[in-house]
PDB file of N, CA and C in Angstrom:
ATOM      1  N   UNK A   1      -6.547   1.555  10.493  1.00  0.00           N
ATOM      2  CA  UNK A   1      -5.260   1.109   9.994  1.00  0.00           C
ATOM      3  C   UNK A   1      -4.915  -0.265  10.539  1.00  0.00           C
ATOM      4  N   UNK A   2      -4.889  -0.541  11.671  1.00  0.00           N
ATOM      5  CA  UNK A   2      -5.375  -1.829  12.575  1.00  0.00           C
ATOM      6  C   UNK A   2      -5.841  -3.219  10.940  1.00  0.00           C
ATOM      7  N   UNK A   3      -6.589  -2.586  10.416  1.00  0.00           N
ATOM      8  CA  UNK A   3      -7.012  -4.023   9.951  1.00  0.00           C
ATOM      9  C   UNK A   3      -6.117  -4.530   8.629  1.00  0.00           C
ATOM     10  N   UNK A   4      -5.671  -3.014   8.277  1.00  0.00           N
ATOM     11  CA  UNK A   4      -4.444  -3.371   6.987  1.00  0.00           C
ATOM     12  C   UNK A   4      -3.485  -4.280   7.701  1.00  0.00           C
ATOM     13  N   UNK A   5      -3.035  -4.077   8.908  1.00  0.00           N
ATOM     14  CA  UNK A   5      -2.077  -5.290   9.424  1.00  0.00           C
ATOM     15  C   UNK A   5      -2.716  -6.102  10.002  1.00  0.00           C
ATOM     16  N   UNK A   6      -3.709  -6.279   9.759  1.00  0.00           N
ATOM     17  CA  UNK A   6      -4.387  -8.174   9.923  1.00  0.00           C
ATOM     18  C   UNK A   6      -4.393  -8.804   8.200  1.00  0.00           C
ATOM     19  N   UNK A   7      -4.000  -8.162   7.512  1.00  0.00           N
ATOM     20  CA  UNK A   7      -4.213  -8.681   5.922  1.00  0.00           C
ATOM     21  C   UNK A   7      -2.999  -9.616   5.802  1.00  0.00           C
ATOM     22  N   UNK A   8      -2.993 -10.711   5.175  1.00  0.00           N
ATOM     23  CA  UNK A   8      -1.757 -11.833   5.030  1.00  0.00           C
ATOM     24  C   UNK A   8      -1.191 -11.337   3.583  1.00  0.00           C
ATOM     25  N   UNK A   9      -0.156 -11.537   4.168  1.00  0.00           N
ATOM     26  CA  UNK A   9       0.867 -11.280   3.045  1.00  0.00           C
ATOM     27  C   UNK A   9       0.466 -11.735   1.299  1.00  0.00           C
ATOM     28  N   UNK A  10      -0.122 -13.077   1.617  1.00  0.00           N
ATOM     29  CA  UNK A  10      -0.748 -13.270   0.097  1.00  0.00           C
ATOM     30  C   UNK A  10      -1.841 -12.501  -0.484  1.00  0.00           C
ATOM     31  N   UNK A  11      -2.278 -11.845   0.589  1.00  0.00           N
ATOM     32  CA  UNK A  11      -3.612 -11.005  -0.324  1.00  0.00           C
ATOM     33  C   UNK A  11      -3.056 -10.244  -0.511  1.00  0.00           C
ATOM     34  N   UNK A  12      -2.145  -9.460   0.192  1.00  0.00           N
ATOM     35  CA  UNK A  12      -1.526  -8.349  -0.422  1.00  0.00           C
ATOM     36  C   UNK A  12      -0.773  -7.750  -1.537  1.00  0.00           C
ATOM     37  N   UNK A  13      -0.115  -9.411  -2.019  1.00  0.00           N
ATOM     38  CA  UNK A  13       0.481  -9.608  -2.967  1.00  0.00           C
ATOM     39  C   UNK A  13      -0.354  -9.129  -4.575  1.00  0.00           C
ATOM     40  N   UNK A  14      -1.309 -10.150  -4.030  1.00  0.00           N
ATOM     41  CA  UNK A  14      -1.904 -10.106  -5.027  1.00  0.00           C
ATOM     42  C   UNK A  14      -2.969  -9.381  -5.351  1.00  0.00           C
ATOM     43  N   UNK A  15      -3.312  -8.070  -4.306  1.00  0.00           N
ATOM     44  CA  UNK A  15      -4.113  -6.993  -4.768  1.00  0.00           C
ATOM     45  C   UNK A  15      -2.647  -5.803  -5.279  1.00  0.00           C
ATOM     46  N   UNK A  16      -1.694  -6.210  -5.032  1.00  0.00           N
ATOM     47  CA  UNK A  16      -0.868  -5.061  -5.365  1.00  0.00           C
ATOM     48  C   UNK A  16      -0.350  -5.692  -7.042  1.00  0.00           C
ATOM     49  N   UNK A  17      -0.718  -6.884  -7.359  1.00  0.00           N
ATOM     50  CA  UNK A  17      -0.424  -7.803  -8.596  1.00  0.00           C
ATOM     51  C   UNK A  17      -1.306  -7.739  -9.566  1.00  0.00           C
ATOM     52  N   UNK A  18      -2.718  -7.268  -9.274  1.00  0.00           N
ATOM     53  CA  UNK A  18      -3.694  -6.931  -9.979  1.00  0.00           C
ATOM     54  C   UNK A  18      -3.612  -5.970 -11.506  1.00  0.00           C
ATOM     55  N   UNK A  19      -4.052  -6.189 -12.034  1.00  0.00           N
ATOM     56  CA  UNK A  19      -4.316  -5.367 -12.892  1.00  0.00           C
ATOM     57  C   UNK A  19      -5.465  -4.369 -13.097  1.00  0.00           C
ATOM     58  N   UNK A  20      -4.006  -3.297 -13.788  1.00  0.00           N
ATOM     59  CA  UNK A  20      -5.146  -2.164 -13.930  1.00  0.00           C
ATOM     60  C   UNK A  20      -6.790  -1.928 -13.647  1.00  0.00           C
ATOM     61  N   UNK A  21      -7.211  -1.712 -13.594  1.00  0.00           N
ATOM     62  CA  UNK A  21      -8.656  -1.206 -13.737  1.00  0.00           C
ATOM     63  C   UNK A  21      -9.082  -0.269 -15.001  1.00  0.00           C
ATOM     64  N   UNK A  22      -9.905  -0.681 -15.978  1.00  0.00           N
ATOM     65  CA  UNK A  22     -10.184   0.405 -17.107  1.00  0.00           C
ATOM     66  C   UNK A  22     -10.488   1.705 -16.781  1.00  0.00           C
ATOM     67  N   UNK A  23     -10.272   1.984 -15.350  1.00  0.00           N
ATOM     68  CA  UNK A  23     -10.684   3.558 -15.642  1.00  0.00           C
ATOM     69  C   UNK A  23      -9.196   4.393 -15.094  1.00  0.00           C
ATOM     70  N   UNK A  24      -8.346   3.854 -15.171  1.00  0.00           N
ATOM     71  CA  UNK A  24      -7.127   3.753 -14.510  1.00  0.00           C
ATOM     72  C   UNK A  24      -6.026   4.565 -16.242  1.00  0.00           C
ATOM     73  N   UNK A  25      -6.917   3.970 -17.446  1.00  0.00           N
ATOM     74  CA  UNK A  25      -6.407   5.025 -18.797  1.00  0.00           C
ATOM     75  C   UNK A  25      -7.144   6.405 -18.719  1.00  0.00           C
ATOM     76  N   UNK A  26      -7.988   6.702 -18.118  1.00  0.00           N
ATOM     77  CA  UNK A  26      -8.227   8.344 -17.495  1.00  0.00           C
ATOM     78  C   UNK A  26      -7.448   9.133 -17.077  1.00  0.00           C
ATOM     79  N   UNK A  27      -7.808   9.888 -17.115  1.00  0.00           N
ATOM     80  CA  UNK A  27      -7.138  10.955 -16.511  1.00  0.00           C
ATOM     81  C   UNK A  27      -7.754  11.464 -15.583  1.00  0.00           C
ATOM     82  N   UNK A  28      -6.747  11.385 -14.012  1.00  0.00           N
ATOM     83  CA  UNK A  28      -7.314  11.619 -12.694  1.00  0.00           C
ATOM     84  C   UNK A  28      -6.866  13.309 -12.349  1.00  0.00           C
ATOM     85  N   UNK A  29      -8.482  13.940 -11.716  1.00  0.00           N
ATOM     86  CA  UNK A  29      -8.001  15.117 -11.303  1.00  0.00           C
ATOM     87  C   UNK A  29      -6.924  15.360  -9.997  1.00  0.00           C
ATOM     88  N   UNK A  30      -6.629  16.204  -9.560  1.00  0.00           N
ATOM     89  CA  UNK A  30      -5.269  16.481  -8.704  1.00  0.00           C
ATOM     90  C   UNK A  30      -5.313  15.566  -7.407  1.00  0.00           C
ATOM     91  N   UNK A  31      -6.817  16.313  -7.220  1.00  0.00           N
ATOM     92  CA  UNK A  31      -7.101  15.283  -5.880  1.00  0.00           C
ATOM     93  C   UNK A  31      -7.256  13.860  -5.966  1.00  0.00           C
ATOM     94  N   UNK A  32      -8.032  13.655  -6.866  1.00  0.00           N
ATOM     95  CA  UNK A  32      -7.249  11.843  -6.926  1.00  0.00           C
ATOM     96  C   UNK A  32      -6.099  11.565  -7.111  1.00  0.00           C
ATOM     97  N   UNK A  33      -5.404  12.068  -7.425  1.00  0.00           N
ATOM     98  CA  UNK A  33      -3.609  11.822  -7.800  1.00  0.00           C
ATOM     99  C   UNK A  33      -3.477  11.841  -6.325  1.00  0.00           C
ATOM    100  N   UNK A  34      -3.454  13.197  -5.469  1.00  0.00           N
ATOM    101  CA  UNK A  34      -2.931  13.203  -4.353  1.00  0.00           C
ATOM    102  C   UNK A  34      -3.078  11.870  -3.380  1.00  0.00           C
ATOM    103  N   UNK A  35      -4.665  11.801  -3.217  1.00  0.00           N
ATOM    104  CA  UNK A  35      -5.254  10.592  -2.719  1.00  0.00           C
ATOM    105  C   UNK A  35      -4.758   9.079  -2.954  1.00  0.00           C
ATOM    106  N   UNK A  36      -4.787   8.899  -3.978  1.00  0.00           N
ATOM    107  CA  UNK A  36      -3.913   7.777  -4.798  1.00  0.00           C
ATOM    108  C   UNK A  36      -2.659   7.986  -4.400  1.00  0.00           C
ATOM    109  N   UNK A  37      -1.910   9.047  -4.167  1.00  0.00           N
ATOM    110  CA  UNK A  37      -0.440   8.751  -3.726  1.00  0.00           C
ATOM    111  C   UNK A  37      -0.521   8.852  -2.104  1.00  0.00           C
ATOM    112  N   UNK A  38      -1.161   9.153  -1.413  1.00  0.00           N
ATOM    113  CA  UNK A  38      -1.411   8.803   0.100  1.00  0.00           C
ATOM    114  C   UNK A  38      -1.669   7.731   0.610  1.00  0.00           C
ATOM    115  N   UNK A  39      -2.793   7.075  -0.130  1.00  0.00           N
ATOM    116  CA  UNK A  39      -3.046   5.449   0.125  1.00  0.00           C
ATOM    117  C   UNK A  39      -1.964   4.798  -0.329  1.00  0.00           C
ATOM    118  N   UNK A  40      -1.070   5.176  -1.157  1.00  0.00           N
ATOM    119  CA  UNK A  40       0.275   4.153  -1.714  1.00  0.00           C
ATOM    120  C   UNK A  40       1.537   4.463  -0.505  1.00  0.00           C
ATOM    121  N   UNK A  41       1.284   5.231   0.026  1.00  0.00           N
ATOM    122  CA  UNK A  41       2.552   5.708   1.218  1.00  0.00           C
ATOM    123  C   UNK A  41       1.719   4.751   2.776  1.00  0.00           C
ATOM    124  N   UNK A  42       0.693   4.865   2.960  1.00  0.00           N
ATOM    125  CA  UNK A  42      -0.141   4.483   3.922  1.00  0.00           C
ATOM    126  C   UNK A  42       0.142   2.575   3.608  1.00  0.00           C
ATOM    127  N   UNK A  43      -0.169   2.235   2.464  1.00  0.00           N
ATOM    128  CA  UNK A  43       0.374   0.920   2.016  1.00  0.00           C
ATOM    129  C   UNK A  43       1.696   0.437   2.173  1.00  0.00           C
ATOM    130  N   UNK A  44       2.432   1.169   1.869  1.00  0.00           N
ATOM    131  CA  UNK A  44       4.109   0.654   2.132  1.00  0.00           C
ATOM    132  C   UNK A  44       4.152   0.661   3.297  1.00  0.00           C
ATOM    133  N   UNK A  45       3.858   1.276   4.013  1.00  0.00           N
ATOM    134  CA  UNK A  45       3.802   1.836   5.704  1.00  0.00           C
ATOM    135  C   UNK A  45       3.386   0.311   6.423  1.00  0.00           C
ATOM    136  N   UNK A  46       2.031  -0.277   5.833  1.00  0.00           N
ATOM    137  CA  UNK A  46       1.208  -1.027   6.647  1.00  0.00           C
ATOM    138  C   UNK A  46       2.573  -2.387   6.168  1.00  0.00           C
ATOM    139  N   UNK A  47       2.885  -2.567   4.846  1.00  0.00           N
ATOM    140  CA  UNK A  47       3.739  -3.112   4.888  1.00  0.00           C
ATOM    141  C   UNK A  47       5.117  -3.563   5.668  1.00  0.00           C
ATOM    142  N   UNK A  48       5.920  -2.351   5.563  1.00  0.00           N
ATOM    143  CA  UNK A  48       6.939  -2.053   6.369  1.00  0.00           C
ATOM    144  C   UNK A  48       6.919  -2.716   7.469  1.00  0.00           C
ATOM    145  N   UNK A  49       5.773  -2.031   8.242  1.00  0.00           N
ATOM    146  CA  UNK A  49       5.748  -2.611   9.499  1.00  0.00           C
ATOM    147  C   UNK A  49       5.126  -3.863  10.158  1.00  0.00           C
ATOM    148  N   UNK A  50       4.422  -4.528   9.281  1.00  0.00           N
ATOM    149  CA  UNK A  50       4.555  -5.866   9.372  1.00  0.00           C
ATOM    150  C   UNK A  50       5.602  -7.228   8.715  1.00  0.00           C
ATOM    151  N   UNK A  51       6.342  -6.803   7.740  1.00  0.00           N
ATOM    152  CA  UNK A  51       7.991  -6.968   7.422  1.00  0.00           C
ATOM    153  C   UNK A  51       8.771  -6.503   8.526  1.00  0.00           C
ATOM    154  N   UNK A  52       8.554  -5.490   9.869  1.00  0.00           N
ATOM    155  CA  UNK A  52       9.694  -4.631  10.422  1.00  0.00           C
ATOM    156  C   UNK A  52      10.619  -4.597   9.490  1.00  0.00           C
ATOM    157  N   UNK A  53      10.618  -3.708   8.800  1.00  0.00           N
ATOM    158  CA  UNK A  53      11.453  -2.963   8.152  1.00  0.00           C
ATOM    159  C   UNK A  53      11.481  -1.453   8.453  1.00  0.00           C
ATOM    160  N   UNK A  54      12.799  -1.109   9.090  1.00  0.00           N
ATOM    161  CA  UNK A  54      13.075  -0.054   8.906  1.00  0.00           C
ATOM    162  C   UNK A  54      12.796   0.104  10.791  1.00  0.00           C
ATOM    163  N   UNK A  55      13.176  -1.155  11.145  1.00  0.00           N
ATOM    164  CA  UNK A  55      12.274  -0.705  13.095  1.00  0.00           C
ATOM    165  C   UNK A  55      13.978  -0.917  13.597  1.00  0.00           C
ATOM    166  N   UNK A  56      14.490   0.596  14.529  1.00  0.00           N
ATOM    167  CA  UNK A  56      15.502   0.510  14.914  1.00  0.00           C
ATOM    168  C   UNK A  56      15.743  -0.233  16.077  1.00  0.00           C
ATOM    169  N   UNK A  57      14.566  -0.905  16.576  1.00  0.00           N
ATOM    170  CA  UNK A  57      15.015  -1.407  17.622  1.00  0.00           C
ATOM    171  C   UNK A  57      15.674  -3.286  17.701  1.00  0.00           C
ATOM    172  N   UNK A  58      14.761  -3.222  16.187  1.00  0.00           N
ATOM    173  CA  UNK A  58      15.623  -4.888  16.205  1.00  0.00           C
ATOM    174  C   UNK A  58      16.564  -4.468  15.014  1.00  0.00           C
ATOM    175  N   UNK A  59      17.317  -3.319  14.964  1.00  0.00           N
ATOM    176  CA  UNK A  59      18.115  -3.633  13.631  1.00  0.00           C
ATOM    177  C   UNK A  59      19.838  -4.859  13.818  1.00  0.00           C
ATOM    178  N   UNK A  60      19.963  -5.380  13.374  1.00  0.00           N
ATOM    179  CA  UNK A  60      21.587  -5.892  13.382  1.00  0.00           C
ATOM    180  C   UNK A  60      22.643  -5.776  13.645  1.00  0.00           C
TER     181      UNK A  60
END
């Protein structure tokens, strides 16, 4: 997880800016859904916390 917060903000941008992938009009079984929605929570996360967002210790 370490290396998702060495990623600069512009790559991130723009792998989250990307487009689709053709296999992305499939239809994914459960476990890829699940998977796919874990890596998207794990992503906001790596986000978050290199934004500090949401860190009570420097809040305002």
């Amino acid at each position: 997880m370490s290396s998702l917060l060495r990623l600069r903000p512009s790559a991130v941008l723009r792998a989250l800016s990307a487009p689709p992938l053709a296999a992305e009009s499939k239809p994914r079984s459960l476990s890829a859904q699940w998977a796919l929605g874990v890596s998207h929570i794990l992503v906001v996360g790596a986000i978050a916390k290199v934004l500090n967002i949401g860190d009570r210790d420097s809040a305002i």
